[in-house]
PDB file of N, CA and C in Angstrom:
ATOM      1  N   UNK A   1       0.851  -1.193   0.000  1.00  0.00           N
ATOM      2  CA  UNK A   1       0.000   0.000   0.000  1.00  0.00           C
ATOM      3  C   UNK A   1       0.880   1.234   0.000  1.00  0.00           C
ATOM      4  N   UNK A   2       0.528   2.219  -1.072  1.00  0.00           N
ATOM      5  CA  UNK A   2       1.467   3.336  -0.656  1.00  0.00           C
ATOM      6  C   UNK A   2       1.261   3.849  -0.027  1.00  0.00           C
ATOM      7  N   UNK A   3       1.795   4.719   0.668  1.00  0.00           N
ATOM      8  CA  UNK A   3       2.237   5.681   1.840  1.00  0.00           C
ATOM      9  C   UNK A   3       1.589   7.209   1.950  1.00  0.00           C
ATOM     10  N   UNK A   4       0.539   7.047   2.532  1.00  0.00           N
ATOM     11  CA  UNK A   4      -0.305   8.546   1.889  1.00  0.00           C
ATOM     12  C   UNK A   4      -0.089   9.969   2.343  1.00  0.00           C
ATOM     13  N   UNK A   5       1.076   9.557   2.974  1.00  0.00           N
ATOM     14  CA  UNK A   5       1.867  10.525   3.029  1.00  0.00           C
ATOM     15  C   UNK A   5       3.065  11.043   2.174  1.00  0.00           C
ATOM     16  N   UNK A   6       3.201  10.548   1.460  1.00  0.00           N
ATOM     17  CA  UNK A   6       3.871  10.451   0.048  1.00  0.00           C
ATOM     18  C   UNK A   6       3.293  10.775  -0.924  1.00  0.00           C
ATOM     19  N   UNK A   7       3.072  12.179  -1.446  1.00  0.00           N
ATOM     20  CA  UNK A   7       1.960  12.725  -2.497  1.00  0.00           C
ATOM     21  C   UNK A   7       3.855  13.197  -3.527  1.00  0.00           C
ATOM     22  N   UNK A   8       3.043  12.469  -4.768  1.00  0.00           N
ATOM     23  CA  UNK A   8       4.156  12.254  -5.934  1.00  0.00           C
ATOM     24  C   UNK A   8       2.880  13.103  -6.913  1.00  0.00           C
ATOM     25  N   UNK A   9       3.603  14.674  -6.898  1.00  0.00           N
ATOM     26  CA  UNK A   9       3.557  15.666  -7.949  1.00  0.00           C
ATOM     27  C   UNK A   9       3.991  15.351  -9.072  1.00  0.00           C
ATOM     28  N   UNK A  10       3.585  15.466 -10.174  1.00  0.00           N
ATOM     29  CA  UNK A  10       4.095  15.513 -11.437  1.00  0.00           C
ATOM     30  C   UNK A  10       3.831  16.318 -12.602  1.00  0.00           C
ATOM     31  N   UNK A  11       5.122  17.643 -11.958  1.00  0.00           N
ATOM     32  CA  UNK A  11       4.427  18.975 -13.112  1.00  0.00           C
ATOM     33  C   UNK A  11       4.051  18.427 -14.898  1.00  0.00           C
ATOM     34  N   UNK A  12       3.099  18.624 -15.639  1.00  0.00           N
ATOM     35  CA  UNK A  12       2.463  18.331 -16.650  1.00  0.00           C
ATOM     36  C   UNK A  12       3.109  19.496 -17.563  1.00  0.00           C
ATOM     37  N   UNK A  13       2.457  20.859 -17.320  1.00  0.00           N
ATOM     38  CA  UNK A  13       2.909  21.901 -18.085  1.00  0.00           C
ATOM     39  C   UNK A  13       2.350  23.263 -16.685  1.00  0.00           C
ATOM     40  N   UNK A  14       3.741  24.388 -17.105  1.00  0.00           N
ATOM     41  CA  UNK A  14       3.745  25.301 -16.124  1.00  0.00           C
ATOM     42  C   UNK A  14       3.781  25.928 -16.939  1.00  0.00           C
ATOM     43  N   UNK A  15       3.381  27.988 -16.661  1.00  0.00           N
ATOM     44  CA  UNK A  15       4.459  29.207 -17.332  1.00  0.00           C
ATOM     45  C   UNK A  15       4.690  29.591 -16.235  1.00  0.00           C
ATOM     46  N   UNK A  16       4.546  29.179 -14.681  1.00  0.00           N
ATOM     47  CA  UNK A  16       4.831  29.826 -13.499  1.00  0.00           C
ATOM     48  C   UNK A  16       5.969  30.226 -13.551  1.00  0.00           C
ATOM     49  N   UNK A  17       6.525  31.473 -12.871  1.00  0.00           N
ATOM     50  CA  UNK A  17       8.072  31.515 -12.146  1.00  0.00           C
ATOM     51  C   UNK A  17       8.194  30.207 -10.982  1.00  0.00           C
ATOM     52  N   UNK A  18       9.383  29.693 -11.230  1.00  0.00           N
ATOM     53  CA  UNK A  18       9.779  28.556 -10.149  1.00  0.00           C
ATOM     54  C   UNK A  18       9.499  28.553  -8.413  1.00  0.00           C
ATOM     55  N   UNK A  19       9.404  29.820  -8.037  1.00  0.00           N
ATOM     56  CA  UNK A  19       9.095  29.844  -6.726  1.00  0.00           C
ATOM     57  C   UNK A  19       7.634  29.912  -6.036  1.00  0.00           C
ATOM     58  N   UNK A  20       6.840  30.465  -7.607  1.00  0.00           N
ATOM     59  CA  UNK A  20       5.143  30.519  -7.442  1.00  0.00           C
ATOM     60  C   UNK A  20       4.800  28.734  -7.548  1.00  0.00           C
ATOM     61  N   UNK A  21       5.729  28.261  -8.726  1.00  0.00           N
ATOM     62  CA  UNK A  21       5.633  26.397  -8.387  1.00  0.00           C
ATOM     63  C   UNK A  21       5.540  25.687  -7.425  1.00  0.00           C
ATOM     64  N   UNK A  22       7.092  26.298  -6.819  1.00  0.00           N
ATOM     65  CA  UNK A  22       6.923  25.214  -5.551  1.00  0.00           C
ATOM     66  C   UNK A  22       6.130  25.543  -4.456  1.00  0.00           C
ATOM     67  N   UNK A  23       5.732  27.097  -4.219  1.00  0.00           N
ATOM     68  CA  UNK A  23       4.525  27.018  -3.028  1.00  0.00           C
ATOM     69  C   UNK A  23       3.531  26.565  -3.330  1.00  0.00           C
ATOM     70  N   UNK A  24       2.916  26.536  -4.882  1.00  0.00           N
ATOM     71  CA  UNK A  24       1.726  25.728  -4.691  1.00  0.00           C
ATOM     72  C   UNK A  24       1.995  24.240  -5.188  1.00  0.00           C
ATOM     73  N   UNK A  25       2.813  23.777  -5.118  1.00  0.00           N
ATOM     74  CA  UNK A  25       2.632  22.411  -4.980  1.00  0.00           C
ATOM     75  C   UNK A  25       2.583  21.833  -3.427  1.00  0.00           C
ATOM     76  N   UNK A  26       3.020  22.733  -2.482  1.00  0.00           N
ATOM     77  CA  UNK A  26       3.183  22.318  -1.451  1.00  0.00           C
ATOM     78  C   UNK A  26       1.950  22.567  -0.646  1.00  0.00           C
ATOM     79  N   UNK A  27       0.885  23.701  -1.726  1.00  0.00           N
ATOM     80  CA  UNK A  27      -0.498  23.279  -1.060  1.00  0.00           C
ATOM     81  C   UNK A  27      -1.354  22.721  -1.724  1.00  0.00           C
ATOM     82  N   UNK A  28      -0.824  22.026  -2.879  1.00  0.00           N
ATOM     83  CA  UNK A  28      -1.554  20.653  -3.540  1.00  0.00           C
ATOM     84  C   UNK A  28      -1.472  19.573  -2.672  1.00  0.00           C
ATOM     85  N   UNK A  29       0.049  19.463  -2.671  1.00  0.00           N
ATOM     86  CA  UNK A  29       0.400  17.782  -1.503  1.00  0.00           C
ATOM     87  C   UNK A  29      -0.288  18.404  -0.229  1.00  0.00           C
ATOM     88  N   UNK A  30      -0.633  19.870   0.601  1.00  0.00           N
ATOM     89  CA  UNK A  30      -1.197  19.154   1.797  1.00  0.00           C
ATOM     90  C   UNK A  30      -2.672  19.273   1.556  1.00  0.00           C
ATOM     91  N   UNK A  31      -2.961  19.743   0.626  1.00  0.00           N
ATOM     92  CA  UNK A  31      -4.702  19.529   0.425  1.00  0.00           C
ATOM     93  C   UNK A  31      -5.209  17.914   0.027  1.00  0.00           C
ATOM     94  N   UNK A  32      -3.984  17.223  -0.809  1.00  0.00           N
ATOM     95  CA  UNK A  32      -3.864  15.506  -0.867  1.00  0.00           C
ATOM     96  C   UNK A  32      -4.153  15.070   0.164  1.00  0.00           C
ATOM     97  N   UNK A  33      -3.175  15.700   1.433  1.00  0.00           N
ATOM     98  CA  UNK A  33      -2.795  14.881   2.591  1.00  0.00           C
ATOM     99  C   UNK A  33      -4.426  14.850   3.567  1.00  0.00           C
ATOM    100  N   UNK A  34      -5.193  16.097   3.147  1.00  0.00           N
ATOM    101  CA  UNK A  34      -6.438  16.215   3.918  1.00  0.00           C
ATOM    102  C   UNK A  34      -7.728  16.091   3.294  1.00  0.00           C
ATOM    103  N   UNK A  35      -7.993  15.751   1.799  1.00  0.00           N
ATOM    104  CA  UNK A  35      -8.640  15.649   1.524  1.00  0.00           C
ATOM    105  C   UNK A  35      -8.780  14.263   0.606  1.00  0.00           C
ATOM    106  N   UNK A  36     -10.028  13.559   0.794  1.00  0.00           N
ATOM    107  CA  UNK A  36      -9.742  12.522  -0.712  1.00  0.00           C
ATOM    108  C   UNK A  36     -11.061  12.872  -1.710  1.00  0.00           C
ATOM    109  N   UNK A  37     -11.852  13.914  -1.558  1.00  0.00           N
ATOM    110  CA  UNK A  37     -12.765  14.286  -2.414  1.00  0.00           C
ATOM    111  C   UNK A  37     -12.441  15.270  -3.430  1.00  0.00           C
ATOM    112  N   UNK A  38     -12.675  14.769  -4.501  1.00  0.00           N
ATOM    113  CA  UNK A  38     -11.988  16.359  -5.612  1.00  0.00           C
ATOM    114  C   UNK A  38     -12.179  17.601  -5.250  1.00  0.00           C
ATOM    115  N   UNK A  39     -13.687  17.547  -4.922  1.00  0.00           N
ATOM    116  CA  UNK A  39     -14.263  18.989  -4.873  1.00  0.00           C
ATOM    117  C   UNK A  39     -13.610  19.261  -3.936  1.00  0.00           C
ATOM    118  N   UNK A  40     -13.395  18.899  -2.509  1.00  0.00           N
ATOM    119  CA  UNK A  40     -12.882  18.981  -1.313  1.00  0.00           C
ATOM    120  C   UNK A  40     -11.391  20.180  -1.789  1.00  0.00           C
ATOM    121  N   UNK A  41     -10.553  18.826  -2.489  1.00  0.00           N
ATOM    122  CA  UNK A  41      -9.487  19.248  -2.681  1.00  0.00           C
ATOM    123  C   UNK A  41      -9.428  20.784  -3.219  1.00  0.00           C
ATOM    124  N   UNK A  42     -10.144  20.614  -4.615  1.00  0.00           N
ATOM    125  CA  UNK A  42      -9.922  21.951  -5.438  1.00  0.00           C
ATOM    126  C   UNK A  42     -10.258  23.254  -4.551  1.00  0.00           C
ATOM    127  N   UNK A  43     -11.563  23.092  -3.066  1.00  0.00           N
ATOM    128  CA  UNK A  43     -11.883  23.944  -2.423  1.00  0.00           C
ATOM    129  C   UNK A  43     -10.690  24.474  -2.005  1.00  0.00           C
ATOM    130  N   UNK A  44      -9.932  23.338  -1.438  1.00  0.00           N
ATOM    131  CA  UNK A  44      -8.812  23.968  -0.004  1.00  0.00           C
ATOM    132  C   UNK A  44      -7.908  24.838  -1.529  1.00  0.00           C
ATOM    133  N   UNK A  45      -7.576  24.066  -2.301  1.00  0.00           N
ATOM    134  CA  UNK A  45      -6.415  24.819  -3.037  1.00  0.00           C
ATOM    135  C   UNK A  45      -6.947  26.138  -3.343  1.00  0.00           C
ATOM    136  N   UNK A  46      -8.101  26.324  -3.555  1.00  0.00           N
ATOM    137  CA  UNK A  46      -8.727  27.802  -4.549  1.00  0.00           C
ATOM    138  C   UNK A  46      -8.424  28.344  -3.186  1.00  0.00           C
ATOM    139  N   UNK A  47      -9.276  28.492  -2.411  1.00  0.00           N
ATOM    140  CA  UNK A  47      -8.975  28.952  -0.575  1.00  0.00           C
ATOM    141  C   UNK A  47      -7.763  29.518  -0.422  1.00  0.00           C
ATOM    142  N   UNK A  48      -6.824  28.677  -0.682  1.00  0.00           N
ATOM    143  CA  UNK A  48      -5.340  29.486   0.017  1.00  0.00           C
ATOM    144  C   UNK A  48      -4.737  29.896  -1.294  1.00  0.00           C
ATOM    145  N   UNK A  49      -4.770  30.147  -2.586  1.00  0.00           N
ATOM    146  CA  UNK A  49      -4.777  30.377  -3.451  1.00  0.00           C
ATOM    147  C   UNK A  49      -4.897  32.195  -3.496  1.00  0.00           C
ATOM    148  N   UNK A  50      -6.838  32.087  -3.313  1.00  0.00           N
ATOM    149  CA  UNK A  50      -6.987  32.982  -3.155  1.00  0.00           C
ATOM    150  C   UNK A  50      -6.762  34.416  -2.183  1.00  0.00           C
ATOM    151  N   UNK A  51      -6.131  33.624  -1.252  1.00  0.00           N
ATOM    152  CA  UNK A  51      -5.750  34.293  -0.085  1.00  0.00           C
ATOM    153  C   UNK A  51      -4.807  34.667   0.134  1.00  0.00           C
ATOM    154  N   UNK A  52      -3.263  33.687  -0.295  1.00  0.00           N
ATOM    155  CA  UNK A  52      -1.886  34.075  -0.760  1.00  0.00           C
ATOM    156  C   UNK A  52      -1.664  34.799  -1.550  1.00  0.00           C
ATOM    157  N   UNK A  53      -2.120  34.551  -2.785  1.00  0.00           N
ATOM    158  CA  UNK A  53      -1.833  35.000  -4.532  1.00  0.00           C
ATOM    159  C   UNK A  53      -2.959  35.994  -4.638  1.00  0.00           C
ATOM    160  N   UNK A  54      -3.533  36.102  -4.121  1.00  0.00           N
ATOM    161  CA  UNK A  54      -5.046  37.493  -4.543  1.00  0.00           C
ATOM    162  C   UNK A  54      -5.850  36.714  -5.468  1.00  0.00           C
ATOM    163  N   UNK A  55      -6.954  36.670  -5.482  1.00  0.00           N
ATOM    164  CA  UNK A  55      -7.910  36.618  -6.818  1.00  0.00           C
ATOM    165  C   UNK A  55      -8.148  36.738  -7.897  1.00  0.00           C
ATOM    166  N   UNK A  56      -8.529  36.297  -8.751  1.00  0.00           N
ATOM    167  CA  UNK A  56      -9.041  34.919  -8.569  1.00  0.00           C
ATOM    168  C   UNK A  56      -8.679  33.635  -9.443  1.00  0.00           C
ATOM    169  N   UNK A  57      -8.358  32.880  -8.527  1.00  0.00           N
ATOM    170  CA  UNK A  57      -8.041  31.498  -9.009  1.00  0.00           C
ATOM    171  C   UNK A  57      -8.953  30.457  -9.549  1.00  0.00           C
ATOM    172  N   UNK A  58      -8.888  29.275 -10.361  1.00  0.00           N
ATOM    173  CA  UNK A  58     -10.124  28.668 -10.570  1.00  0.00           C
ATOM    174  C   UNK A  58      -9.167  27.031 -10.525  1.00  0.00           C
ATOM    175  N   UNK A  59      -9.618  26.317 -10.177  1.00  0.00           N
ATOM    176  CA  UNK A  59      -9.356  25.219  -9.941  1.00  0.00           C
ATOM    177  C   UNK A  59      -9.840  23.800 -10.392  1.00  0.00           C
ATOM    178  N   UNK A  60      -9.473  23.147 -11.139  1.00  0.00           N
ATOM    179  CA  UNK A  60     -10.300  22.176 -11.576  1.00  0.00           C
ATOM    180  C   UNK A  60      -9.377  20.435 -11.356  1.00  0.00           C
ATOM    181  N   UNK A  61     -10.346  19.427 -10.640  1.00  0.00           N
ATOM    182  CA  UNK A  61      -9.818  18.591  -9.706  1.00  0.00           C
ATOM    183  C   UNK A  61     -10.073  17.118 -10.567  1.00  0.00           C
ATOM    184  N   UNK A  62      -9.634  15.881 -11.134  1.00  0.00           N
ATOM    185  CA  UNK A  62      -9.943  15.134 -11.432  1.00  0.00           C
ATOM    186  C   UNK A  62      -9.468  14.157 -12.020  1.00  0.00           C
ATOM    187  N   UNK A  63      -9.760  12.721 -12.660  1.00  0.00           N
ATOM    188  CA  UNK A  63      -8.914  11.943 -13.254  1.00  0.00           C
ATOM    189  C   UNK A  63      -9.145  12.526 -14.575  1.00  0.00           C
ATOM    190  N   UNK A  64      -9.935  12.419 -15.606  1.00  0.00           N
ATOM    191  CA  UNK A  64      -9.993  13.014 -16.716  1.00  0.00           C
ATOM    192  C   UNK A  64     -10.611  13.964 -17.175  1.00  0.00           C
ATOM    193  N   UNK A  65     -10.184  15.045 -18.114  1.00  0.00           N
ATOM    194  CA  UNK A  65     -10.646  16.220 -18.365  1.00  0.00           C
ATOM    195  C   UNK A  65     -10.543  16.916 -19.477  1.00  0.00           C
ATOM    196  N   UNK A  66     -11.302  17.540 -20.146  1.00  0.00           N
ATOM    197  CA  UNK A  66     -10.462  18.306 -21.260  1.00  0.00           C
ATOM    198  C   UNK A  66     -11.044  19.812 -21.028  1.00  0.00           C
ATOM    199  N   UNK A  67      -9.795  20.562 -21.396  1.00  0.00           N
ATOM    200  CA  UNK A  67     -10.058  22.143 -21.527  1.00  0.00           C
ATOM    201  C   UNK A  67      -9.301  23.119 -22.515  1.00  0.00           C
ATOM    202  N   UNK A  68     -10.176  24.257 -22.277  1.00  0.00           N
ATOM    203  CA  UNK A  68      -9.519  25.408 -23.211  1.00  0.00           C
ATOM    204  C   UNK A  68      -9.431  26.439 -22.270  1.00  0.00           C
ATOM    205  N   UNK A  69      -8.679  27.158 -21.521  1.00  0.00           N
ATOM    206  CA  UNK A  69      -9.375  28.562 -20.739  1.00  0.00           C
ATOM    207  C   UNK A  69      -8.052  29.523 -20.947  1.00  0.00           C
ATOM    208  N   UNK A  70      -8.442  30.836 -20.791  1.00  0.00           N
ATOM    209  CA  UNK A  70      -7.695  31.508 -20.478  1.00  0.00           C
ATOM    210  C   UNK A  70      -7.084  32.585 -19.246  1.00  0.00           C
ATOM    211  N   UNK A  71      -6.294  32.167 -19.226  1.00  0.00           N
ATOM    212  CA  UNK A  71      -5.602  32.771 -18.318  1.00  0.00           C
ATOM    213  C   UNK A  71      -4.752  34.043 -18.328  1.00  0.00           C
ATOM    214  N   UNK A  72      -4.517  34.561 -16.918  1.00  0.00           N
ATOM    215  CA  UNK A  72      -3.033  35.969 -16.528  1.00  0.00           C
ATOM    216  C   UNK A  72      -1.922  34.981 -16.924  1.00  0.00           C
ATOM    217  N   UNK A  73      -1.192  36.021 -18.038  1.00  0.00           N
ATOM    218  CA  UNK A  73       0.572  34.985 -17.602  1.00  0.00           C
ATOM    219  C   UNK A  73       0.855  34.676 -16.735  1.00  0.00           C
ATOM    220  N   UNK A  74       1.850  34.058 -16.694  1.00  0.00           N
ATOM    221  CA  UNK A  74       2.507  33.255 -15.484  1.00  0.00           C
ATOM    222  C   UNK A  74       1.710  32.936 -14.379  1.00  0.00           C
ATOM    223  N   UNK A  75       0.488  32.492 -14.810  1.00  0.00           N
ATOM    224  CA  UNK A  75      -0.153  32.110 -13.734  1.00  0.00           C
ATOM    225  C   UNK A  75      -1.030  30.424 -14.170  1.00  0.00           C
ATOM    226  N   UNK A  76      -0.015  29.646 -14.872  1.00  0.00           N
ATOM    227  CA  UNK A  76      -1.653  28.104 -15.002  1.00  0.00           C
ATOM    228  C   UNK A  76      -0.496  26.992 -14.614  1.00  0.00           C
ATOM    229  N   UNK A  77      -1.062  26.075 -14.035  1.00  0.00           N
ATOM    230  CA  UNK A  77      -0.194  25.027 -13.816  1.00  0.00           C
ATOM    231  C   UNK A  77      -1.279  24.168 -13.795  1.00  0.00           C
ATOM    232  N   UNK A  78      -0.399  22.649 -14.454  1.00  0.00           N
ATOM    233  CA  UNK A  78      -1.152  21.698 -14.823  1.00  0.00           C
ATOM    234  C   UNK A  78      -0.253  20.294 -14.109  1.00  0.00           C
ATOM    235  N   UNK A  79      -1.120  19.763 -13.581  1.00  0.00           N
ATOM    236  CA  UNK A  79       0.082  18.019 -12.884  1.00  0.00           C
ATOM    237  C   UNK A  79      -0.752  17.163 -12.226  1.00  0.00           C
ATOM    238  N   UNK A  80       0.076  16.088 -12.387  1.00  0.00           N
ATOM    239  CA  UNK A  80      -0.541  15.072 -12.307  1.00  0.00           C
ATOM    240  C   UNK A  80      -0.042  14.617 -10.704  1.00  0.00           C
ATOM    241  N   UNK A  81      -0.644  13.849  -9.768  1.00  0.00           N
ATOM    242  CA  UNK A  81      -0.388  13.809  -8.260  1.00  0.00           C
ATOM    243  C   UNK A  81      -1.000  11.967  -8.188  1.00  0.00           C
ATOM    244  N   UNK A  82       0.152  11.412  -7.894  1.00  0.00           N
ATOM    245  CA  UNK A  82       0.246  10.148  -7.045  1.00  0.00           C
ATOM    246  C   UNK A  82      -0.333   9.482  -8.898  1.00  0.00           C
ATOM    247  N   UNK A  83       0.256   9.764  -9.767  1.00  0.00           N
ATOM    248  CA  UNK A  83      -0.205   8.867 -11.011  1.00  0.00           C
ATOM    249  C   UNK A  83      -1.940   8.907 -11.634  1.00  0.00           C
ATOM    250  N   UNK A  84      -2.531   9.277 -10.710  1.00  0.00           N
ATOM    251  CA  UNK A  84      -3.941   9.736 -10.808  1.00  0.00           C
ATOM    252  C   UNK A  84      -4.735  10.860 -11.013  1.00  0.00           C
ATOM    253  N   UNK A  85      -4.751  11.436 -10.443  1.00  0.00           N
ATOM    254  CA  UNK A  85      -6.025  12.799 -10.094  1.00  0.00           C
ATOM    255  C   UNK A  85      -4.523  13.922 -10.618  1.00  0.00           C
ATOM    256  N   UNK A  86      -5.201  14.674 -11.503  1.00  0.00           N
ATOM    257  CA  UNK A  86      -4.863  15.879 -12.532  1.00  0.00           C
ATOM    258  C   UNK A  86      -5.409  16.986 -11.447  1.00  0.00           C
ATOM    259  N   UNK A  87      -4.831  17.824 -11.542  1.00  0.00           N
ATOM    260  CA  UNK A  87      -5.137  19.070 -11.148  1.00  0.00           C
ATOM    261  C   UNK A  87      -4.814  20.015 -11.838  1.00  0.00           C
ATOM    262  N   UNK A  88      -5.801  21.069 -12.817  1.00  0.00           N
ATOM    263  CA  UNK A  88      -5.238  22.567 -13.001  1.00  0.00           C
ATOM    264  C   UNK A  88      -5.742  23.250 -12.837  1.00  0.00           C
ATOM    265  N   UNK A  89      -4.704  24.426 -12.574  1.00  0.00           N
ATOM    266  CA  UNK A  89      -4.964  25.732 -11.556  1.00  0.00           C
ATOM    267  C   UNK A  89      -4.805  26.793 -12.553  1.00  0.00           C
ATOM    268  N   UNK A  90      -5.672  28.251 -12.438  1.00  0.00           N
ATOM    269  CA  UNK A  90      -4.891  29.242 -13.382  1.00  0.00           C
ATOM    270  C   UNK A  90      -5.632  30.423 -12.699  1.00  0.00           C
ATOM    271  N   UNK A  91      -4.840  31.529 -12.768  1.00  0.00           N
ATOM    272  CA  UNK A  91      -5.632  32.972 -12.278  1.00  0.00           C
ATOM    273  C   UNK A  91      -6.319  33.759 -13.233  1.00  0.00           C
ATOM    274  N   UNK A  92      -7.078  34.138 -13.424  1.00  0.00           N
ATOM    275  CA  UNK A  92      -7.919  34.492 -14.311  1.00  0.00           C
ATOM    276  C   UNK A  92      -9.213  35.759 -13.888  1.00  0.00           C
ATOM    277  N   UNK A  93      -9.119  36.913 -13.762  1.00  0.00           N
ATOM    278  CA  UNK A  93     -10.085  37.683 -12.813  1.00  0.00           C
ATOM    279  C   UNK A  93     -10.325  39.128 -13.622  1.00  0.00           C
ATOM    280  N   UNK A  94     -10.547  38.694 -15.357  1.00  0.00           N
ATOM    281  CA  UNK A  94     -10.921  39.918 -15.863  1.00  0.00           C
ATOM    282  C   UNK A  94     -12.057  40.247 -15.718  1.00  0.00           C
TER     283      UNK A  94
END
């Protein structure tokens, strides 16, 4: 059984700056660590998202998906977590 404390990120596609990356991956893995419902998840991430980074973020949580949206530069990140569940994030608040 793996270790569910062991949340295995796997950036997909970024335009983030590297340091906007790694803070929010680190509130992807602990929204993993506390949630196992998508919606759950995408809540906590939009939440501190919106609260760190300013508004507004949109979040979308799941195994499969397809999209088109647009986004602020340097702001969409797309990855895959524990081989399963996709997550992308992007700021968007015209």
């Amino acid at each position: 059984m793996e270790n569910a404390t062991e949340i295995k990120v796997e950036v997909k596609e970024s335009d983030m700056e590297e340091p906007l990356v790694a803070a929010v991956l680190d509130i992807i893995r602990e929204s993993m660590k506390q949630f196992t419902i998508d919606k759950e998840v995408a809540t906590y991430i939009k939440e501190r998202l919106d609260k760190e980074y300013a508004t507004t973020w949109h979040v979308i949580v799941g195994r499969s998906f397809g999209s088109r949206v647009s986004y602020e530069m340097s702001h969409f990140l797309l990855v895959k977590c524990n081989n399963k569940v996709n997550i992308m994030l992007f700021k968007c608040g015209y």
